[in-house]
Protein backbone atom coordinates (compact mmCIF):
# COMPACT_ATOMS: atom_id res chain seq x y z
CA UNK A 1 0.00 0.00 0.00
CA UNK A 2 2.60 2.51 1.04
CA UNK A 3 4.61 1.68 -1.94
CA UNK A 4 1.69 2.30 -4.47
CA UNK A 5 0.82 5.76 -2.38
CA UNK A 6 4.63 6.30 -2.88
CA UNK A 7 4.68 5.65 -6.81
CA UNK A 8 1.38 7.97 -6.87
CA UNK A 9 3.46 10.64 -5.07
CA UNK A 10 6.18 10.56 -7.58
CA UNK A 11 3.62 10.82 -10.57
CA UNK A 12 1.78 13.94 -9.15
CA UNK A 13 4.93 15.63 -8.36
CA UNK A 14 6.35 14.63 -11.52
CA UNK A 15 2.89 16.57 -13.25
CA UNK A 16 3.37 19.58 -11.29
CA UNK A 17 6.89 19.86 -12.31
CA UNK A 18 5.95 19.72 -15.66
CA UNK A 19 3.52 21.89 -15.16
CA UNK A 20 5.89 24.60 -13.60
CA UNK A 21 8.87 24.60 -16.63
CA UNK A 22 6.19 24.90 -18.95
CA UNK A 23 4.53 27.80 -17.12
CA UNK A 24 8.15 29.37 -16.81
CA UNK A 25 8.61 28.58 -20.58
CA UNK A 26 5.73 30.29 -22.00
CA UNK A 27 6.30 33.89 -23.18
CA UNK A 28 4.54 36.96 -21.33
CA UNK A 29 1.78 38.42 -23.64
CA UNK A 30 2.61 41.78 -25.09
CA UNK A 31 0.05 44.02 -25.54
CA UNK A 32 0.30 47.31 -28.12
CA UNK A 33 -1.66 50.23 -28.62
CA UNK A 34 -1.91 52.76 -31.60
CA UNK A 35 -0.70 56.57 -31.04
CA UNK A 36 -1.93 59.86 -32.29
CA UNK A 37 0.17 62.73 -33.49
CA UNK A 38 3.01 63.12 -31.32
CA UNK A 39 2.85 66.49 -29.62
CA UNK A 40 6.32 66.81 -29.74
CA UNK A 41 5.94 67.07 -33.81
CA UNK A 42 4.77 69.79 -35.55
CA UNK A 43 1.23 68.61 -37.26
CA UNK A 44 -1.06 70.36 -39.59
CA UNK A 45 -3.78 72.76 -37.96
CA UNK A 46 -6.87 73.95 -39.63
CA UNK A 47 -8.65 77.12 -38.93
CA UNK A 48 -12.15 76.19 -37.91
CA UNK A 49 -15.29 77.55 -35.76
CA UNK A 50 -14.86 77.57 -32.42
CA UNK A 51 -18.71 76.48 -31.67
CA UNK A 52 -18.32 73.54 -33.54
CA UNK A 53 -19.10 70.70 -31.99
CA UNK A 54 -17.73 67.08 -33.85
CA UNK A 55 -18.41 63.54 -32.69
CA UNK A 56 -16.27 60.79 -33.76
CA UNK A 57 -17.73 57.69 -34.17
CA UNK A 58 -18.68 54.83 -34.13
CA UNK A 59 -15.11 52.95 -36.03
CA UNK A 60 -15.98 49.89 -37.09
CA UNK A 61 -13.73 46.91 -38.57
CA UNK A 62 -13.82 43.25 -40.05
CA UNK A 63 -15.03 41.04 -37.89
CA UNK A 64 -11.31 39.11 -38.83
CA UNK A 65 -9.85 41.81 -37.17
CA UNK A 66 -12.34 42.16 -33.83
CA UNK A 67 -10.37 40.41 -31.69
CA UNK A 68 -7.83 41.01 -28.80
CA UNK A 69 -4.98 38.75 -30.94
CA UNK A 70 -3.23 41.11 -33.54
CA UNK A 71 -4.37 39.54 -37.17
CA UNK A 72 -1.72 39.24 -39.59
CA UNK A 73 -1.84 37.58 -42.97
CA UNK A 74 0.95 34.96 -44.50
CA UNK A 75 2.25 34.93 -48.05
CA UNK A 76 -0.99 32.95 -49.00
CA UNK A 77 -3.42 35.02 -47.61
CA UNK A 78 -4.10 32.91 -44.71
CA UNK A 79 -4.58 34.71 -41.67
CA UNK A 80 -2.40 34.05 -38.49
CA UNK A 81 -3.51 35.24 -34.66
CA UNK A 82 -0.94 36.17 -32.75
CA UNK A 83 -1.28 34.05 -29.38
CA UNK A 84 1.38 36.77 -27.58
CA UNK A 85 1.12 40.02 -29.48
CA UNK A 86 -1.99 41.95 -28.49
CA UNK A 87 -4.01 44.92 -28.68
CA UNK A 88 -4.44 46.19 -25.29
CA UNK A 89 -7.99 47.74 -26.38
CA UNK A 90 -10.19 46.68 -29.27
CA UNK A 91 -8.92 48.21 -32.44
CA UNK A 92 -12.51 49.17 -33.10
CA UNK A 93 -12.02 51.72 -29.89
CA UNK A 94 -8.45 52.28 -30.65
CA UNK A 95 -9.31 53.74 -33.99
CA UNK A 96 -12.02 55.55 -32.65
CA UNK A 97 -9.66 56.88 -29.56
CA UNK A 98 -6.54 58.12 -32.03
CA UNK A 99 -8.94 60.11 -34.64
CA UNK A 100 -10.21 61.84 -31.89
CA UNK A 101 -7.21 62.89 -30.71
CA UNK A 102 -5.39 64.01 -34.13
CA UNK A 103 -8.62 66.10 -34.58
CA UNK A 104 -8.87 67.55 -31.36
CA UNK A 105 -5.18 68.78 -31.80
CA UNK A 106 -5.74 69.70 -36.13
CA UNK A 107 -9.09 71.39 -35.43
CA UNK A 108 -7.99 73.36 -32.05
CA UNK A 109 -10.93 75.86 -32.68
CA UNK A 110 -13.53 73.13 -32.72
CA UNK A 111 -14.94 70.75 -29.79
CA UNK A 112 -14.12 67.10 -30.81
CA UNK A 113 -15.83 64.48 -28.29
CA UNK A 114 -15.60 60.38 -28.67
CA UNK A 115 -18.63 58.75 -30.17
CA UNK A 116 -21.19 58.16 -28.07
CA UNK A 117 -21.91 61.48 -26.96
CA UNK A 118 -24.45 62.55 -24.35
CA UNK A 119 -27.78 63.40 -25.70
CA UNK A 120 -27.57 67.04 -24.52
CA UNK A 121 -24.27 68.39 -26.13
CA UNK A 122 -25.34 70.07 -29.42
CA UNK A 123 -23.29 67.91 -31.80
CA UNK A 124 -22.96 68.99 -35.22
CA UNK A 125 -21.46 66.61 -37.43
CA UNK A 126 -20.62 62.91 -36.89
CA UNK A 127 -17.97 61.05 -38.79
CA UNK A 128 -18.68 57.77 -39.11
CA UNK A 129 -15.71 55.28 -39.93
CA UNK A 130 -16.45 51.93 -41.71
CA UNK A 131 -13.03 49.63 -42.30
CA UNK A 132 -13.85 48.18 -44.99
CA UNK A 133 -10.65 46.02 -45.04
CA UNK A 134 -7.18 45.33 -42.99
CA UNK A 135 -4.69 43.57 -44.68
CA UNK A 136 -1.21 43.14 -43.31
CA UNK A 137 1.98 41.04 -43.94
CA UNK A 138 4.90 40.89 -41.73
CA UNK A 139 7.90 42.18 -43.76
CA UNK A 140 5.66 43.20 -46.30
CA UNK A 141 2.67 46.03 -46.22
CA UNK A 142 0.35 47.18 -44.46
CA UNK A 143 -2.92 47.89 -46.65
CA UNK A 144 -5.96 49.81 -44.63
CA UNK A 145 -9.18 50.92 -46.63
CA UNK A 146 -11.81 52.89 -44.79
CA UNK A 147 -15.21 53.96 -46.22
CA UNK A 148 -15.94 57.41 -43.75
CA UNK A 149 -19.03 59.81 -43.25
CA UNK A 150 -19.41 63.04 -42.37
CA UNK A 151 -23.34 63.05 -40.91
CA UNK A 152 -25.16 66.39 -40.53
CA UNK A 153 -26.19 65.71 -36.83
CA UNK A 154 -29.34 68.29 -36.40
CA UNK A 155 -30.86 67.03 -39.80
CA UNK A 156 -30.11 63.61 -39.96
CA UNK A 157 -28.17 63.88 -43.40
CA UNK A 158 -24.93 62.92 -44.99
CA UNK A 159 -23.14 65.79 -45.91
CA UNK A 160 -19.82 63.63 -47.26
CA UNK A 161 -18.33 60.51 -47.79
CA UNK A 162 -15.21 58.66 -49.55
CA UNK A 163 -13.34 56.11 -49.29
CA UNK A 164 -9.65 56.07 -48.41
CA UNK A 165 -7.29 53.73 -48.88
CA UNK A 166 -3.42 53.76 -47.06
CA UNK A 167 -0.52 51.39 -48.24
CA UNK A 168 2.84 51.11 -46.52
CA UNK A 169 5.96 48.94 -45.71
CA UNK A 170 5.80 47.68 -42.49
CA UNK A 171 9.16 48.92 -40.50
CA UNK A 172 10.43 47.37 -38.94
CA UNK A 173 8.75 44.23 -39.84
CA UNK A 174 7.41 43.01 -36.54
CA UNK A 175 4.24 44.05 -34.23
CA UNK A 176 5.54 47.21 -33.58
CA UNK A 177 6.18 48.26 -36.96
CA UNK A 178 2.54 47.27 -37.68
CA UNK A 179 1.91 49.26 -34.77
CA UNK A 180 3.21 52.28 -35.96
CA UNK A 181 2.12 51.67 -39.71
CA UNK A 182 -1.37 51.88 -38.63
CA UNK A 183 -1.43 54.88 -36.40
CA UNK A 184 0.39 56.66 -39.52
CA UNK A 185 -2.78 55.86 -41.31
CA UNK A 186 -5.17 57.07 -38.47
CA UNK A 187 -3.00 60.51 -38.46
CA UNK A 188 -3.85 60.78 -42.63
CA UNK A 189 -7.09 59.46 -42.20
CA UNK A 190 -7.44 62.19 -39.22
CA UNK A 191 -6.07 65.05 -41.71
CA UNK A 192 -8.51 64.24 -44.72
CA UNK A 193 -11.24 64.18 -42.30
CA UNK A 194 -10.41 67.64 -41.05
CA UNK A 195 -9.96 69.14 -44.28
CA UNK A 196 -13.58 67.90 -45.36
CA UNK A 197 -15.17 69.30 -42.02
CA UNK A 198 -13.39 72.50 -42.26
CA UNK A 199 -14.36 72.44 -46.28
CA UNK A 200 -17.96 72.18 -45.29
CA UNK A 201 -18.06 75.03 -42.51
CA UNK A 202 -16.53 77.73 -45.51
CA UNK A 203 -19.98 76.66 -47.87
């Protein structure tokens, strides 16, 4: 009896060994985050109302691409989820988070708030931002098209819309470069976007 307790012992402690070095051998997730226009740059500023009030919002992407693993593609198109590189908020958000920021520091005269926006702040336009597609290849390019709205919030009407589309190299060609690749296309999204809305104030 005491030797079969004994060979038991040696098997469970054997599993929780195991157990440990592969715990200790599996990589710490790292999680990534797009930026807006540095404010240590200089950045394009457009002269604008100062009563202006612009929501931005919602941002929505492929459902691929909704997910907290970054989403990649391989030289066949296949895509590949990145078990240890993540987003630390949903791209969706992140997008949504970075335009608001480029705006609020291109339109400085204007009121920029996050989409959504309380009920009782007078908004007057809305962009809207609809990825369309997200495309992106380690050591390759990055390829981003977005299908965006400008909405006329007190009459319910679109005012504008167009569809953009960004390609560029990847560098360096890992997470961060993808990273950093896609927040460069948020900033020209950002500065299209503010050119319309300031284009639409002068009519």
């Amino acid at each position: 009896m005491k030797k079969k307790i004994s060979q038991a012992t040696c098997i469970i402690c054997a599993l929780m060994l195991c157990g440990c070095i592969s715990l200790a051998n599996t990589p710490n997730p790292r999680f990534y985050k797009l930026r807006s226009v540095d404010k240590s740059q200089p950045c394009q500023k457009y002269d604008i109302a100062p009563d202006v009030i612009i929501a931005v919002g919602p941002v929505s992407i492929p459902q691929y691409q909704d997910r907290p693993q970054i989403v990649t593609q391989d030289k066949d198109g296949l895509l590949e989820f990145a078990q240890f590189d993540r987003w630390g908020e949903g791209l969706n958000i992140g997008m949504s988070r970075v335009i608001t920021e480029n705006l609020v520091r291109m339109l400085p005269g204007a009121s920029i708030e996050m989409f959504p926006v309380n009920y009782a702040i007078p908004v007057k336009y809305q962009v809207i931002v609809d990825v369309v597609g997200l495309e992106s290849e380690l050591g390759k390019d990055a390829y981003l098209v977005a299908q965006w709205s400008i909405i006329d919030s007190k009459n319910k009407k679109m005012v504008f819309t167009k569809r953009s589309e960004f390609l560029q190299p990847i560098t360096p060609p890992d997470y961060v470069g993808l990273s950093n690749v896609l927040s460069a296309a948020c900033v020209s999204l950002s500065g299209e976007i503010a050119e319309e809305l300031v284009a639409l104030e002068k009519q």
